[in-house]
Protein backbone atom coordinates (compact mmCIF):
# COMPACT_ATOMS: atom_id res chain seq x y z
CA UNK A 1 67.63 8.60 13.21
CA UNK A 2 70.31 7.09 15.48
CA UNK A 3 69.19 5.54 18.75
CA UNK A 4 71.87 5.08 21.45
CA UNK A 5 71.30 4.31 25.25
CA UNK A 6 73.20 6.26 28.20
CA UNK A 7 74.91 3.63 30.28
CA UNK A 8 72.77 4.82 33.40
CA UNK A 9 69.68 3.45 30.72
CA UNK A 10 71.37 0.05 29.74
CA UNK A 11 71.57 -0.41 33.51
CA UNK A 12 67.33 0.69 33.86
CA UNK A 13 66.41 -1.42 30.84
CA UNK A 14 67.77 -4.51 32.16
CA UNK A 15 65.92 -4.57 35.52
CA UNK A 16 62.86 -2.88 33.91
CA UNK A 17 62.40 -5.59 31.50
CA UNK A 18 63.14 -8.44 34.01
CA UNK A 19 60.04 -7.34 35.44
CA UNK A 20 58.23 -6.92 32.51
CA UNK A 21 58.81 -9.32 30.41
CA UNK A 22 55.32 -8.58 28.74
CA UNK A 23 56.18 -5.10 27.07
CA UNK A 24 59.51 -6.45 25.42
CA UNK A 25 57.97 -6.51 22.10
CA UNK A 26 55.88 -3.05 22.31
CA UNK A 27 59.35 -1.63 23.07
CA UNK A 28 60.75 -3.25 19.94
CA UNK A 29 57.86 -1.42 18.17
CA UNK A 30 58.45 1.96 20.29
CA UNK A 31 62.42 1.94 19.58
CA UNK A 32 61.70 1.03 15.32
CA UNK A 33 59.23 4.14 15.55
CA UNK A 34 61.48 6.53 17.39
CA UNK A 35 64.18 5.75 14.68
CA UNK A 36 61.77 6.37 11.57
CA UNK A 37 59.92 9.76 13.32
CA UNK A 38 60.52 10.49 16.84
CA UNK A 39 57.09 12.58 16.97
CA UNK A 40 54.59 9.67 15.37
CA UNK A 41 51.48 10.49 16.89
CA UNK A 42 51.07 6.94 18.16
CA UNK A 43 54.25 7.66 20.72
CA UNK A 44 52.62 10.67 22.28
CA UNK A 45 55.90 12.53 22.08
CA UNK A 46 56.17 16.10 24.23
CA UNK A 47 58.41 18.15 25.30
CA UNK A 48 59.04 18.01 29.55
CA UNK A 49 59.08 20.96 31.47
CA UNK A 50 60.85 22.29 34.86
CA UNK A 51 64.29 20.72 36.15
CA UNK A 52 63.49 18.10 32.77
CA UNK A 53 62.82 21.07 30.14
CA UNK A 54 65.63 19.33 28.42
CA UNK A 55 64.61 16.13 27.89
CA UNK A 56 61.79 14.47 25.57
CA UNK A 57 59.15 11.72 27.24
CA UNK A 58 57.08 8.93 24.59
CA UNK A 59 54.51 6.36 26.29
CA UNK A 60 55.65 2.45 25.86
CA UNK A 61 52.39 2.13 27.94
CA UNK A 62 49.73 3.74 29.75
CA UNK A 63 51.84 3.17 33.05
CA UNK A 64 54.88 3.30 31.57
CA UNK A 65 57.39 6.17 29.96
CA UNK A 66 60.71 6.34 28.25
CA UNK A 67 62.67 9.73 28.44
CA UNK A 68 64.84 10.58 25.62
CA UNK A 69 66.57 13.52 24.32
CA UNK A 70 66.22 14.29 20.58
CA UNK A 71 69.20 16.13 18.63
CA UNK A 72 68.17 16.80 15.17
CA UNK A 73 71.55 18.23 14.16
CA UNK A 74 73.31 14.91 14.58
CA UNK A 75 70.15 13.09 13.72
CA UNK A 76 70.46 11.19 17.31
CA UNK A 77 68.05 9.74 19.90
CA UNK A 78 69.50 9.28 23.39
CA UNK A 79 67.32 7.37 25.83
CA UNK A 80 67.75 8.69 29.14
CA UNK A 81 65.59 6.66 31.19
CA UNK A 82 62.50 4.43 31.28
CA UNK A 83 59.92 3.35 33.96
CA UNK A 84 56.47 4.37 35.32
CA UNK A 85 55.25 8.21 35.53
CA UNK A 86 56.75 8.32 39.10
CA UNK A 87 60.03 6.51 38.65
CA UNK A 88 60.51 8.53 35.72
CA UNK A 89 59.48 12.18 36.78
């Protein structure tokens, strides 16, 4: 699948990863396992619910979450945002 970034993301990423310099390759990993299967078990994929019902969520961490969407028909990952549980949600 196709992984593209909103530019509301690019913006997140940036800081997020100025700050945590120590995930950078985990997200490398995360981002090469969304593209080959979206649901591996290992990225805890699920489906959000309420005002997010829309959108996907996968762990990079314990602490930390990426929100995507998922559309199948154009075989396309959009990340949507990324930070901690509360940031996030």
């Amino acid at each position: 699948m196709k992984l593209s970034k909103t530019s509301h993301y690019s913006k997140i990423e940036k800081k997020f990863f100025k700050q945590h310099k120590d995930l950078l390759a985990k997200y490398a990993q995360i981002l090469r396992k969304l593209q080959d299967n979206p649901f591996n078990e290992s990225l805890k994929t699920h489906k959000l619910k309420g005002e997010l019902k829309e959108f996907y969520a996968c762990s990079l961490s314990y602490s930390y979450r990426i929100i995507l969407t998922i559309e199948i028909i154009d075989e396309q990952i959009v990340l949507v945002n990324i930070g901690s549980h509360d940031e996030v949600y």
